[in-house]
PDB file of N, CA and C in Angstrom:
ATOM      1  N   UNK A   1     149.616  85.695  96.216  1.00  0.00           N
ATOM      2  CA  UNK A   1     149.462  85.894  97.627  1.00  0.00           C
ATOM      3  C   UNK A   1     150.037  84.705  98.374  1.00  0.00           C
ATOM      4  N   UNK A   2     150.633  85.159  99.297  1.00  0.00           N
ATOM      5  CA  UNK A   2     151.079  83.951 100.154  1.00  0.00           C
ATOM      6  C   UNK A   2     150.082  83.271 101.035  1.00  0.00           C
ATOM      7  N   UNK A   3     150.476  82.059 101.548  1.00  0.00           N
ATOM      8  CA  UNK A   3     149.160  81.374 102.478  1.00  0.00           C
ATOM      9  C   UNK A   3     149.210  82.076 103.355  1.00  0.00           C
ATOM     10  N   UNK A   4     149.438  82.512 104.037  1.00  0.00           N
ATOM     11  CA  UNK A   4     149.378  82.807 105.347  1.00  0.00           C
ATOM     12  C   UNK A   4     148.149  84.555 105.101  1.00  0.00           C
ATOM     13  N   UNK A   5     148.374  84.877 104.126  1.00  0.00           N
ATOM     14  CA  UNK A   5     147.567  86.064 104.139  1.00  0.00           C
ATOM     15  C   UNK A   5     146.562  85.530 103.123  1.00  0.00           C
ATOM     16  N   UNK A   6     146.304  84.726 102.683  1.00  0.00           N
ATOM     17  CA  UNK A   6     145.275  83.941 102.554  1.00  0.00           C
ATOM     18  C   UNK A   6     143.941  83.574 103.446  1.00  0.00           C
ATOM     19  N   UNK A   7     144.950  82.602 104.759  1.00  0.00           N
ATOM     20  CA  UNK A   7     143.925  82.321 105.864  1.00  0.00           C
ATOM     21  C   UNK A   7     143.505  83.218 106.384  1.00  0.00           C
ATOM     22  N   UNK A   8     143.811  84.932 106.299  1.00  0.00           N
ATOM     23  CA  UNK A   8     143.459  85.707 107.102  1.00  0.00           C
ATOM     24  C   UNK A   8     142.262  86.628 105.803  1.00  0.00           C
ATOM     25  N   UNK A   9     142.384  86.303 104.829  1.00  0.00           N
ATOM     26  CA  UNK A   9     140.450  86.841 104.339  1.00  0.00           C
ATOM     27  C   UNK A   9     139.466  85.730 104.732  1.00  0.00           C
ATOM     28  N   UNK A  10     138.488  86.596 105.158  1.00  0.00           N
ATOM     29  CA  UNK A  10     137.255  85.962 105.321  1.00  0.00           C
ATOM     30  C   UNK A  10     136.598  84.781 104.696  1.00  0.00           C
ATOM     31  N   UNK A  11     136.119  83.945 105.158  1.00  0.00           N
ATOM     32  CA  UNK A  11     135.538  82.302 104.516  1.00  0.00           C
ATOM     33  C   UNK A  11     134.318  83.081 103.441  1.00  0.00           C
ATOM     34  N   UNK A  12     134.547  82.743 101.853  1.00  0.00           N
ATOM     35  CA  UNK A  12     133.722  82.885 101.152  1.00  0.00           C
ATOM     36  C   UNK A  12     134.505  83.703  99.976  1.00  0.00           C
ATOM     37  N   UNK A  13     135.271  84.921 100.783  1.00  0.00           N
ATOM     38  CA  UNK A  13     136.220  85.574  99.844  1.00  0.00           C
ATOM     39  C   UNK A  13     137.096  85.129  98.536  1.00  0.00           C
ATOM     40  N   UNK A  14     136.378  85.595  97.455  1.00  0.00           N
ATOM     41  CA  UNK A  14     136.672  85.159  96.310  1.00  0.00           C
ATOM     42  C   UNK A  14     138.037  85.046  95.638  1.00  0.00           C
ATOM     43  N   UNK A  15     139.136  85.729  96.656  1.00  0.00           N
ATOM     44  CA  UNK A  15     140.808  85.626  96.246  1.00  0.00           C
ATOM     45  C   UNK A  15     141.009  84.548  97.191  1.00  0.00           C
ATOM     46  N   UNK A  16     140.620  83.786  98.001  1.00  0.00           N
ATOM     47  CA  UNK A  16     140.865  82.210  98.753  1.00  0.00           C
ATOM     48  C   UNK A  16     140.780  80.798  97.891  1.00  0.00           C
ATOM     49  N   UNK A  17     140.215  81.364  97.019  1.00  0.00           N
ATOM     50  CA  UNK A  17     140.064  80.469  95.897  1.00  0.00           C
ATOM     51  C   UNK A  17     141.087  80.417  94.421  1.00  0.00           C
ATOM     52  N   UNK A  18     141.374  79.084  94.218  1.00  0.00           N
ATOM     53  CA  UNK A  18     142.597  78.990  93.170  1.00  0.00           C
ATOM     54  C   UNK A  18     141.937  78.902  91.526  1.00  0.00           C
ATOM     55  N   UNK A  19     141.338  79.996  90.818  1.00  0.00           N
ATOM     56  CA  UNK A  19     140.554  80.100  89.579  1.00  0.00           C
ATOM     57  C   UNK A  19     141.490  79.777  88.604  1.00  0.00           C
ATOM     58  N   UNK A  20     142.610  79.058  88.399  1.00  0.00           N
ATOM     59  CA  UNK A  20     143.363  79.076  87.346  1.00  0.00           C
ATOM     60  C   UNK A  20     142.813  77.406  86.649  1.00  0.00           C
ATOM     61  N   UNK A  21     142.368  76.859  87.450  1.00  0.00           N
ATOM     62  CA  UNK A  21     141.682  75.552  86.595  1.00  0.00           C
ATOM     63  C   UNK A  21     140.389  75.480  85.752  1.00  0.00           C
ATOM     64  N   UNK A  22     139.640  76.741  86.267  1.00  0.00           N
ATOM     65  CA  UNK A  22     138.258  77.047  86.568  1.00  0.00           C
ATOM     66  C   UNK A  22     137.588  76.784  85.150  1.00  0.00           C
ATOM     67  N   UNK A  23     136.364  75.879  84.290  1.00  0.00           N
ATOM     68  CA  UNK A  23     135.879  76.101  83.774  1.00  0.00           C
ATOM     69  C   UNK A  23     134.512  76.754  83.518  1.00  0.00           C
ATOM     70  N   UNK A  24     134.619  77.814  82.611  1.00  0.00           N
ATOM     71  CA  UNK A  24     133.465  78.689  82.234  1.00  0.00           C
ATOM     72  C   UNK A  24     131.877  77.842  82.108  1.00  0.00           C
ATOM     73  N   UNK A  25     130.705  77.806  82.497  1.00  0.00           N
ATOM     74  CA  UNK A  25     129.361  77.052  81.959  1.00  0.00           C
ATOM     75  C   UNK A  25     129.418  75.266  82.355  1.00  0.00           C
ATOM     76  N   UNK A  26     130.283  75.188  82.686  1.00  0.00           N
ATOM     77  CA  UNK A  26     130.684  73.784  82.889  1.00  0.00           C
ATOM     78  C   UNK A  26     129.434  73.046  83.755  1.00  0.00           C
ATOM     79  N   UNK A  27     128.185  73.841  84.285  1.00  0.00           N
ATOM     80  CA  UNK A  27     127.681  73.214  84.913  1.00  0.00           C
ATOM     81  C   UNK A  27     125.945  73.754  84.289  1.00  0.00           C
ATOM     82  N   UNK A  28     126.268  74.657  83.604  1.00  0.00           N
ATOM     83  CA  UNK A  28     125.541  75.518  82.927  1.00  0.00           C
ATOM     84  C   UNK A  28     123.983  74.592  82.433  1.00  0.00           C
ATOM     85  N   UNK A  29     124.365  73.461  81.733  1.00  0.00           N
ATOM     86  CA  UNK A  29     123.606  72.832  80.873  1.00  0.00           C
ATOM     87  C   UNK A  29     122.681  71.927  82.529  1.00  0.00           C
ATOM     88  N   UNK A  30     123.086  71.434  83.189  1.00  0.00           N
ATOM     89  CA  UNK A  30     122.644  70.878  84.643  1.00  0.00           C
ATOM     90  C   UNK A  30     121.812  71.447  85.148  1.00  0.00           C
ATOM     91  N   UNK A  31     122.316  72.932  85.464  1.00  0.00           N
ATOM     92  CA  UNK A  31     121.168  74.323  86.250  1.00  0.00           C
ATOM     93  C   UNK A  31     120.278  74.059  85.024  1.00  0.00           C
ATOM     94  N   UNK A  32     120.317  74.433  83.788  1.00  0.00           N
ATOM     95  CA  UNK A  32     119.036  74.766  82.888  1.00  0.00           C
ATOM     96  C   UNK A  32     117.981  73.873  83.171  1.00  0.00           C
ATOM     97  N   UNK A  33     118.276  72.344  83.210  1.00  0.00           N
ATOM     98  CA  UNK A  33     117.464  71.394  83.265  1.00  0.00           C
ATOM     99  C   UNK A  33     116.307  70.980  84.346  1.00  0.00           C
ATOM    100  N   UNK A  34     117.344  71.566  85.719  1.00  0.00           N
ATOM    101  CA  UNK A  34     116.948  71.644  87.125  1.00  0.00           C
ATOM    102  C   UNK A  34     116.244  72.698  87.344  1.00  0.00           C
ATOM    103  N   UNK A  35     115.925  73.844  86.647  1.00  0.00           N
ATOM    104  CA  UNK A  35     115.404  75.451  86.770  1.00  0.00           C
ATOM    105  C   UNK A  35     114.215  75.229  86.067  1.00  0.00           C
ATOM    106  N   UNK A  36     113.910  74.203  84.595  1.00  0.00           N
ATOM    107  CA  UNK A  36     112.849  74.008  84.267  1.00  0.00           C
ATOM    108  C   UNK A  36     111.720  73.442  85.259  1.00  0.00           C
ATOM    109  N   UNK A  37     112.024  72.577  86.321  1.00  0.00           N
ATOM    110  CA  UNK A  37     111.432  72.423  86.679  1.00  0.00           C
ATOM    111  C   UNK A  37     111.434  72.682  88.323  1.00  0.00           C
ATOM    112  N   UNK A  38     111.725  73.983  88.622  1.00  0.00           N
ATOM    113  CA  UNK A  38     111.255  74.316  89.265  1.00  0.00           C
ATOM    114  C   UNK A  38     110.059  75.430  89.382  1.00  0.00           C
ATOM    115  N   UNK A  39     109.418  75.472  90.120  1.00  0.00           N
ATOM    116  CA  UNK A  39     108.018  76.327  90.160  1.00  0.00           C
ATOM    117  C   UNK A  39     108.609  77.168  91.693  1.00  0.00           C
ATOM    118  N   UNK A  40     107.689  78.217  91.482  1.00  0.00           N
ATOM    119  CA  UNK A  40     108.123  78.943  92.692  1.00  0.00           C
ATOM    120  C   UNK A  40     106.324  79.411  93.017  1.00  0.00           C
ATOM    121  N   UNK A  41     106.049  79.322  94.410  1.00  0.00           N
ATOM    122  CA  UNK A  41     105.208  79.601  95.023  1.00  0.00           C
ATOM    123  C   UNK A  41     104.914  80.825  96.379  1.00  0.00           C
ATOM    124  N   UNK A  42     104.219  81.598  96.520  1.00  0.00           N
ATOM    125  CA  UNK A  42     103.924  82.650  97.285  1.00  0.00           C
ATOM    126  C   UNK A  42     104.144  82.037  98.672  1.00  0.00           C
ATOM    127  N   UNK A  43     104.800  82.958  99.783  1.00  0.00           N
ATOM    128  CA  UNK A  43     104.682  82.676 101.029  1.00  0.00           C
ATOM    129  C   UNK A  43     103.725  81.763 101.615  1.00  0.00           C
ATOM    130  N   UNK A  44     102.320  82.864 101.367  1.00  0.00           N
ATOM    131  CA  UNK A  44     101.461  81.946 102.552  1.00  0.00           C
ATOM    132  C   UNK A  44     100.460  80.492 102.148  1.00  0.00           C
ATOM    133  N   UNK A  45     100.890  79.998 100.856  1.00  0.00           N
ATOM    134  CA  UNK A  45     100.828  79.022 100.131  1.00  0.00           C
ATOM    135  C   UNK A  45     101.909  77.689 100.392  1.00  0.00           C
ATOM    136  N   UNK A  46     103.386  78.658 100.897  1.00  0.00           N
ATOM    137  CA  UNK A  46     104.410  77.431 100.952  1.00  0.00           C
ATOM    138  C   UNK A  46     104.308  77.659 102.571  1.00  0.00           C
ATOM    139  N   UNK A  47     103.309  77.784 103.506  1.00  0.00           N
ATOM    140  CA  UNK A  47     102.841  77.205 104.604  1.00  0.00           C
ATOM    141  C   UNK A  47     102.145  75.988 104.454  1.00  0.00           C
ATOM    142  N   UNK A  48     100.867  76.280 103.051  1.00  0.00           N
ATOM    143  CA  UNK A  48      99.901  75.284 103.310  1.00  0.00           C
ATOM    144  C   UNK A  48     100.638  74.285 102.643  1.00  0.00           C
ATOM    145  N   UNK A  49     101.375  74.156 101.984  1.00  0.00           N
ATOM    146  CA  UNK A  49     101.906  73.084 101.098  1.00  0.00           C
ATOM    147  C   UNK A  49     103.470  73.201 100.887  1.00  0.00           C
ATOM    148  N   UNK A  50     104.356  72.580 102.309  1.00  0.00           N
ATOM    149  CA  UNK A  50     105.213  72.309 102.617  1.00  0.00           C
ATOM    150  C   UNK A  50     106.017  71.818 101.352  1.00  0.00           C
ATOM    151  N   UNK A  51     105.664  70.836 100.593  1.00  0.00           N
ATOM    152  CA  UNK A  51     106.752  69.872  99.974  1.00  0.00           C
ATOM    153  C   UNK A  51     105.537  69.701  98.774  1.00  0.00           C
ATOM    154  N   UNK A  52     106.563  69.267  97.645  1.00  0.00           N
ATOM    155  CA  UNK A  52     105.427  68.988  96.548  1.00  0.00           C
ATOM    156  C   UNK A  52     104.645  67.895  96.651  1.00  0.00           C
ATOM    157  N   UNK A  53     104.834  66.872  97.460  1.00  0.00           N
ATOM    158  CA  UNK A  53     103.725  66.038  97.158  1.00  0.00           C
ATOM    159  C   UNK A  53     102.686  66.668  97.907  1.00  0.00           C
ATOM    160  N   UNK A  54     102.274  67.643  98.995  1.00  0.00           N
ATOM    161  CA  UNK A  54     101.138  67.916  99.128  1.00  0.00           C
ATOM    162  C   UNK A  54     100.657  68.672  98.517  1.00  0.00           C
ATOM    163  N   UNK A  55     101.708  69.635  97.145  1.00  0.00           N
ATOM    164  CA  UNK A  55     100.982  70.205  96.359  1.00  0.00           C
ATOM    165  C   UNK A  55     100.553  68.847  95.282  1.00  0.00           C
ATOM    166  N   UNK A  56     101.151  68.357  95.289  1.00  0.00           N
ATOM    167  CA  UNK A  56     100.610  67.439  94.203  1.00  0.00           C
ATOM    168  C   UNK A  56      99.378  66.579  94.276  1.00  0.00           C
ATOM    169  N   UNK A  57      99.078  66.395  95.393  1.00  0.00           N
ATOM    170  CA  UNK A  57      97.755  66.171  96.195  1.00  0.00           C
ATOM    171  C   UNK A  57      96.688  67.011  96.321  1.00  0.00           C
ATOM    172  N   UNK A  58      96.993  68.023  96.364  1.00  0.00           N
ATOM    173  CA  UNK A  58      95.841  69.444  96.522  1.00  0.00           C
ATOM    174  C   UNK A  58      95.494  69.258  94.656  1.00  0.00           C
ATOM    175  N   UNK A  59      96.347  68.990  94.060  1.00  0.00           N
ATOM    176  CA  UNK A  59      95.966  69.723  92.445  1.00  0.00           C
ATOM    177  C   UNK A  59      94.950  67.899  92.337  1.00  0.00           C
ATOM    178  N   UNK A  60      95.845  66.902  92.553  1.00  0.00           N
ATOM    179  CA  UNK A  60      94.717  65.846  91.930  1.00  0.00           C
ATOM    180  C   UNK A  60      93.348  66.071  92.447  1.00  0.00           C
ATOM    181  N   UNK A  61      93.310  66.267  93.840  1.00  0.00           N
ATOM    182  CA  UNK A  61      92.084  66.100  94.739  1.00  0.00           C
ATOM    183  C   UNK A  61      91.322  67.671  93.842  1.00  0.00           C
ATOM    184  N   UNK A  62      91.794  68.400  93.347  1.00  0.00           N
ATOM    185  CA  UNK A  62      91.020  69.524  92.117  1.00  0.00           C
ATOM    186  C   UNK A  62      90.537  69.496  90.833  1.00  0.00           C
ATOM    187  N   UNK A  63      91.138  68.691  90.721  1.00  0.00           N
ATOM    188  CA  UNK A  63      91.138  67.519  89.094  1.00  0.00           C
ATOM    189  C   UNK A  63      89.830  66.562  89.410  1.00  0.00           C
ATOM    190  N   UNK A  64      89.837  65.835  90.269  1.00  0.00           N
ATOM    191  CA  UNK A  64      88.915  64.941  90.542  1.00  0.00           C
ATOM    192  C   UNK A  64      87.367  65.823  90.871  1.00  0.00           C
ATOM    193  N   UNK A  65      87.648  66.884  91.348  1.00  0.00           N
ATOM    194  CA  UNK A  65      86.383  67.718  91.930  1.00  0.00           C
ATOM    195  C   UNK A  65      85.946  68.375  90.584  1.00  0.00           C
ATOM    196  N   UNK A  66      86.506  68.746  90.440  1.00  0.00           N
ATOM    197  CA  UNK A  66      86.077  69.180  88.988  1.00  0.00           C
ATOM    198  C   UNK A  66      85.965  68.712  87.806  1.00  0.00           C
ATOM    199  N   UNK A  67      86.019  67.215  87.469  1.00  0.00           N
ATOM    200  CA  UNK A  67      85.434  66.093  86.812  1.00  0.00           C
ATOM    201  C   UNK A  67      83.993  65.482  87.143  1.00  0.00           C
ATOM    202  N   UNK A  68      83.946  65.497  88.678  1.00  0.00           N
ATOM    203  CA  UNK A  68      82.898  65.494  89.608  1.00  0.00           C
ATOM    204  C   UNK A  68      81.870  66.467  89.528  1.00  0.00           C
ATOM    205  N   UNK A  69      82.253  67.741  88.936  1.00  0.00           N
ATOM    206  CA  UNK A  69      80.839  68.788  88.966  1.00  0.00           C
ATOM    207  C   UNK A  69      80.279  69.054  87.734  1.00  0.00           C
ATOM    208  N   UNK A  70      79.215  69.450  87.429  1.00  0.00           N
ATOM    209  CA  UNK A  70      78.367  69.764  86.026  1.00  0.00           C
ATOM    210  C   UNK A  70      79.194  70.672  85.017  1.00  0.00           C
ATOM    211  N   UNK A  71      79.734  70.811  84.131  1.00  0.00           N
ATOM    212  CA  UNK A  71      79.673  71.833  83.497  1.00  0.00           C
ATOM    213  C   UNK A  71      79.327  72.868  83.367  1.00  0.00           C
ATOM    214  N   UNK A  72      79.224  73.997  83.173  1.00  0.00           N
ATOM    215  CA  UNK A  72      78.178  75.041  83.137  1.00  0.00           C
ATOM    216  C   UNK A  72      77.937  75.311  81.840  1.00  0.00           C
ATOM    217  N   UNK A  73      77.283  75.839  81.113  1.00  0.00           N
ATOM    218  CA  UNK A  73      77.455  75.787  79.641  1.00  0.00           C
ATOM    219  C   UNK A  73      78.164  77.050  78.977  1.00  0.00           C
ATOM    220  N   UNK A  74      78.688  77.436  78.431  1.00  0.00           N
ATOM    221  CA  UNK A  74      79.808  78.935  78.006  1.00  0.00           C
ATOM    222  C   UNK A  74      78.645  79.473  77.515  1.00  0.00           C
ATOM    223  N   UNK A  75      78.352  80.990  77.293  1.00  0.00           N
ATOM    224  CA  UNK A  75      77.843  82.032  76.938  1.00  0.00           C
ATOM    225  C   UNK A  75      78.536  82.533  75.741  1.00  0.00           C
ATOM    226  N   UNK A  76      77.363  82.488  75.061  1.00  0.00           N
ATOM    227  CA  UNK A  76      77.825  82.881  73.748  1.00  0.00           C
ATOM    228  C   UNK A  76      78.178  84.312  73.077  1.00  0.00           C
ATOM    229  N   UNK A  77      79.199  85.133  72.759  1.00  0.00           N
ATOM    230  CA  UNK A  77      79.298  86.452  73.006  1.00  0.00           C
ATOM    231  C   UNK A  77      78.488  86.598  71.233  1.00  0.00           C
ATOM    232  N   UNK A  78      78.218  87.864  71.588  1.00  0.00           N
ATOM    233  CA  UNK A  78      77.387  88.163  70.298  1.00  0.00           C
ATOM    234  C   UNK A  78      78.160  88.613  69.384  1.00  0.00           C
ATOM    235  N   UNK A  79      78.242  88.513  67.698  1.00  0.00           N
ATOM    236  CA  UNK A  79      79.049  88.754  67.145  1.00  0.00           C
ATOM    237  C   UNK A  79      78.784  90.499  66.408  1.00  0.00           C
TER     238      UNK A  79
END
């Protein structure tokens, strides 16, 4: 294709782009590492807890409360 009918597809259009250098997975091993640690959370949850450190704050301050309370004792199922 010539340039000029180039500039005239749309920004994003996948023939604007020159794939003849292109390597396959090349970034592949990066995403895997970065995807482990992401967590994904429900809407009205990623209101209350904008950014992870206030989730990370909500879970210690749960940790601590619940170190803080009695045990209850487990029930023993009958065999």
């Amino acid at each position: 294709m010539k340039k000029a009918e180039l500039a005239r597809l749309p920004e994003g259009h996948l023939d604007r782009y020159d794939w003849s250098r292109a390597t396959r997975g090349r970034l592949a091993e990066r995403a895997a590492k970065a995807s482990a640690l992401l967590r994904m959370i429900e809407p009205d949850l990623a209101e209350r807890f904008p950014d992870s450190l206030s989730v990370d704050r909500a879970l210690r301050a749960l940790l601590v409360l619940e170190d803080a309370l009695p045990r209850r004792p487990r029930k023993r199922r009958a065999a």
